[in-house]
C-alpha atoms as a PDB file:
ATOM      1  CA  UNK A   1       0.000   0.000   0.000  1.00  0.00           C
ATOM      2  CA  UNK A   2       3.267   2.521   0.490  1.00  0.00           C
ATOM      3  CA  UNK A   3       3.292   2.305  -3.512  1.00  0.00           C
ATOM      4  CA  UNK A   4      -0.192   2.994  -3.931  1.00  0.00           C
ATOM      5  CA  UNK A   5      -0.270   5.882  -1.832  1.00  0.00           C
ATOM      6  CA  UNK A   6       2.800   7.481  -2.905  1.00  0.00           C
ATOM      7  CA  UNK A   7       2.345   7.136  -6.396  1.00  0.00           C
ATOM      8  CA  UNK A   8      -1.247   8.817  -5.859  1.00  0.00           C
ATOM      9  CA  UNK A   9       0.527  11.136  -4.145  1.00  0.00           C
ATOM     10  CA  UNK A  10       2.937  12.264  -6.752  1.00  0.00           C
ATOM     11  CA  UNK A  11       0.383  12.146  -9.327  1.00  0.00           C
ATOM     12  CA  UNK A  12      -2.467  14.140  -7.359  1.00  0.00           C
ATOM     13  CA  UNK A  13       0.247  16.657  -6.381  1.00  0.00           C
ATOM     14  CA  UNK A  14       0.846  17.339  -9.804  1.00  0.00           C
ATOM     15  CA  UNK A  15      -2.470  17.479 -11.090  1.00  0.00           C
ATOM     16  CA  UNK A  16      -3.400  20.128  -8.033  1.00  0.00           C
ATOM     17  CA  UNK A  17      -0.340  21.879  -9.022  1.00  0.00           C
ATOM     18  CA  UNK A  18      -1.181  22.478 -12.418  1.00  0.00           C
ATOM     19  CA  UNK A  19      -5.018  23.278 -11.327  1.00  0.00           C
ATOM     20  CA  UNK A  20      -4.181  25.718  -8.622  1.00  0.00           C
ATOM     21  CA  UNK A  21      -2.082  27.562 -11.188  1.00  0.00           C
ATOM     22  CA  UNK A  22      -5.023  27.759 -13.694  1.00  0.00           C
ATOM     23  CA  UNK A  23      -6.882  29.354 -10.636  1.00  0.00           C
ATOM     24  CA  UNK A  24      -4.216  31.818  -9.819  1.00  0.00           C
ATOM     25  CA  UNK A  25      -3.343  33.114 -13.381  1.00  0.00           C
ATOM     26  CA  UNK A  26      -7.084  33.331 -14.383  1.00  0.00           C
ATOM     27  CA  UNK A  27      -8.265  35.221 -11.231  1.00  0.00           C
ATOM     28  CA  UNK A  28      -5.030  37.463 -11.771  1.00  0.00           C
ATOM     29  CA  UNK A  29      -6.256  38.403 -14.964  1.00  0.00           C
ATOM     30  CA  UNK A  30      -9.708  38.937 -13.280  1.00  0.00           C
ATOM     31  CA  UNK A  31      -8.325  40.772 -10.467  1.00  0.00           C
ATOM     32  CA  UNK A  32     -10.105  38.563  -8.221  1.00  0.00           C
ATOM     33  CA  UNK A  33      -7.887  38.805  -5.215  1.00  0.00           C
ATOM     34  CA  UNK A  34      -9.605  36.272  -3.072  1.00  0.00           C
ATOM     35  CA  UNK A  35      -9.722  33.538  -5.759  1.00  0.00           C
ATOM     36  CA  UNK A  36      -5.603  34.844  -6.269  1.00  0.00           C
ATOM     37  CA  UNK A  37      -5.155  34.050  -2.654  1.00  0.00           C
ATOM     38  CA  UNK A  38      -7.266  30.621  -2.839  1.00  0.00           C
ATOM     39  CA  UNK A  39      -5.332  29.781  -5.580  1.00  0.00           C
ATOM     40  CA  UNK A  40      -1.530  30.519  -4.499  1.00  0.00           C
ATOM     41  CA  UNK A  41      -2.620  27.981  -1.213  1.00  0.00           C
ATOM     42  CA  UNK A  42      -3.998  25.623  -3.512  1.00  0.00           C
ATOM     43  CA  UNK A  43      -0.371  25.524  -5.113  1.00  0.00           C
ATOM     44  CA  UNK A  44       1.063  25.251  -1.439  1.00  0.00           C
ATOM     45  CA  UNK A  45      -1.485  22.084  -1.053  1.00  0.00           C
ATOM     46  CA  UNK A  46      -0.512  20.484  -4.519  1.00  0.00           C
ATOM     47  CA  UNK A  47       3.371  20.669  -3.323  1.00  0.00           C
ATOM     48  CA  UNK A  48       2.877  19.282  -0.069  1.00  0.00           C
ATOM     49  CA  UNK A  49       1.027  16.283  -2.082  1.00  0.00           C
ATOM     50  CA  UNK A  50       4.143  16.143  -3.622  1.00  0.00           C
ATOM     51  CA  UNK A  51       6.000  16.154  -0.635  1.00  0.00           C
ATOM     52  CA  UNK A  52       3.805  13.696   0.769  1.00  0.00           C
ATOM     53  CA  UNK A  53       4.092  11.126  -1.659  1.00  0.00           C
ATOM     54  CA  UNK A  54       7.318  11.150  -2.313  1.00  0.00           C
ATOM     55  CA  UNK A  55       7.547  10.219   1.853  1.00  0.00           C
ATOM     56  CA  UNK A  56       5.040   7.716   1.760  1.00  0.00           C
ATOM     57  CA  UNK A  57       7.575   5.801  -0.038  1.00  0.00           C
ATOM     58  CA  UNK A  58      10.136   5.172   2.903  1.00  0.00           C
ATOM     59  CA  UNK A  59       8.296   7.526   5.797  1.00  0.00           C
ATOM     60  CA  UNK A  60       5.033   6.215   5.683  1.00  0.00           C
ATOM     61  CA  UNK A  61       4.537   8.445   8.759  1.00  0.00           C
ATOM     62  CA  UNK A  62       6.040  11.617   8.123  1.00  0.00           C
ATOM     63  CA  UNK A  63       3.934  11.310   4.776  1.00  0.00           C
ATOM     64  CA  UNK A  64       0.841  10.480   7.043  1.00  0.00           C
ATOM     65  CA  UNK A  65       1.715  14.259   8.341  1.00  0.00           C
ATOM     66  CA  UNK A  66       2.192  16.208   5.465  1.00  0.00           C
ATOM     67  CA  UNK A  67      -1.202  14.726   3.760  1.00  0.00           C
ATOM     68  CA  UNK A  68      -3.037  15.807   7.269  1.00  0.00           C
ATOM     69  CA  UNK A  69      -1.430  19.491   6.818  1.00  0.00           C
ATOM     70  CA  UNK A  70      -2.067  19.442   3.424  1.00  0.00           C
ATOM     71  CA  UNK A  71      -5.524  19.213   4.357  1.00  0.00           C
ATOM     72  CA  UNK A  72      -5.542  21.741   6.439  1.00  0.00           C
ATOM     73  CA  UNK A  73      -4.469  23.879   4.381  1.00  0.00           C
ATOM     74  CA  UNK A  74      -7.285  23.303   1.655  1.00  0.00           C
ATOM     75  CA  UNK A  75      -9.913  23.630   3.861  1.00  0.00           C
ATOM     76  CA  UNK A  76      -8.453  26.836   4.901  1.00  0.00           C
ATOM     77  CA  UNK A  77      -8.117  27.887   1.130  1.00  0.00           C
ATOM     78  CA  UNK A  78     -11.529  26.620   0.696  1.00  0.00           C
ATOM     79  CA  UNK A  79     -13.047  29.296   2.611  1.00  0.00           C
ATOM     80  CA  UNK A  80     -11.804  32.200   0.589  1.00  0.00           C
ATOM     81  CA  UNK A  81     -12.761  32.737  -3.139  1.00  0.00           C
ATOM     82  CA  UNK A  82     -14.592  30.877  -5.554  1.00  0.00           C
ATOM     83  CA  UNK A  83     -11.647  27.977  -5.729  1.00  0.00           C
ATOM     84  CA  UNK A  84     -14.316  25.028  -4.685  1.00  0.00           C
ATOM     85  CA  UNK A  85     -12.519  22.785  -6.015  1.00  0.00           C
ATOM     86  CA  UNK A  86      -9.912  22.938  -3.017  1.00  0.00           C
ATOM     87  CA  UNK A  87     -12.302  21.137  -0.462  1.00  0.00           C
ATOM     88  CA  UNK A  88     -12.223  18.111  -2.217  1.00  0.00           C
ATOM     89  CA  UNK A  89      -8.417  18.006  -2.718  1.00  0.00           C
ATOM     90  CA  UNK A  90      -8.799  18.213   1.144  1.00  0.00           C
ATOM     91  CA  UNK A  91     -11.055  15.181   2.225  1.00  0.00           C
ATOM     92  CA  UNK A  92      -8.610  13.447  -0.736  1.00  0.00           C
ATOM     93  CA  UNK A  93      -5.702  14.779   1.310  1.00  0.00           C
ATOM     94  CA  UNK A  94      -7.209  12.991   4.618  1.00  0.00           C
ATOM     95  CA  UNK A  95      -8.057  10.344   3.240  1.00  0.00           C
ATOM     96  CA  UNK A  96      -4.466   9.464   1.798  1.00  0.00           C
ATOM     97  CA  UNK A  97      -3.127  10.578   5.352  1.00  0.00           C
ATOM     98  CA  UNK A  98      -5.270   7.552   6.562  1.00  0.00           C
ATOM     99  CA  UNK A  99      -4.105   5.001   4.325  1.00  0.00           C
ATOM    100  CA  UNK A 100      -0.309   5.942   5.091  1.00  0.00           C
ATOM    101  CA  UNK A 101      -0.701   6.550   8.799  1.00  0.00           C
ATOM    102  CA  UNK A 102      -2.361   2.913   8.372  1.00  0.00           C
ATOM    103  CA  UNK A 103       0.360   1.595   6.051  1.00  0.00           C
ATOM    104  CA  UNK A 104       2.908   2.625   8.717  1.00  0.00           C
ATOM    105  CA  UNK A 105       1.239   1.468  11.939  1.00  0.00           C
ATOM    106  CA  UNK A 106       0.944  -1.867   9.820  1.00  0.00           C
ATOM    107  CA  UNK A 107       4.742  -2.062   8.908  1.00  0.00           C
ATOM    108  CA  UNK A 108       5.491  -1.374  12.881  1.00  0.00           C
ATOM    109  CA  UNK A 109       3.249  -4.153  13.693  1.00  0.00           C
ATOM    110  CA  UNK A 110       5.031  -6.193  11.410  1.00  0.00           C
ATOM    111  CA  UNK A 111       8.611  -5.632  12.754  1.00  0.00           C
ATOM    112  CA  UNK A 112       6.987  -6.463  16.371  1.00  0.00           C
ATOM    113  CA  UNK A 113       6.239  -9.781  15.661  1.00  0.00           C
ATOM    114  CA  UNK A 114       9.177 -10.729  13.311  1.00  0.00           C
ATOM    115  CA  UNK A 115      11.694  -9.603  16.760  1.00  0.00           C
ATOM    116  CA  UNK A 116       9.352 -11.827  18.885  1.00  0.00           C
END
């Protein structure tokens, strides 16, 4: 499941990325200076997915933390502008923090009984 998640990771980070840079420069052009701020934290959220991901590969748990502030930060973005999209990238976001923190309690569990 490490795989899983950090490849979703990596890919989702990208793809929020791109998005949240779509928002920015169109709501620039608008002078929409909420949607601008939305955005710019939307492109903080798609490099912690990143971030994240790239973790989940050997740090299952330090990726479990970045997804989980990752979050937070979208539903913070979420609240500001017309950037709606952001709120889902955040219950994504927890979820993924779920399956890592769950990935790594399960690989501790595993050493546990292999030194018993």
């Amino acid at each position: 499941m490490k795989i899983a998640v950090g490849i979703i990771g990596l890919f989702l980070g990208l793809l929020v990325l791109m998005q949240s840079c779509a928002v920015t420069a169109g709501s620039g052009l608008l002078q929409d200076n909420a949607t601008e701020g939305a955005g710019a934290i939307g492109m903080l959220v798609g490099l912690l997915f990143f971030i994240a991901g790239a973790f989940s590969f050997a740090l299952p748990l330090v990726g479990a933390i970045v997804f989980a502030l990752a979050a937070a930060f979208a539903f913070i973005a979420s609240t500001s502008g017309s950037f709606s999209d952001i709120t889902i990238w955040g219950f994504i976001a927890l979820v993924l923090a779920v399956m890592s923190f769950f990935t790594w309690r399960s690989s501790k569990r595993k050493k546990l009984d292999a030194s018993v």
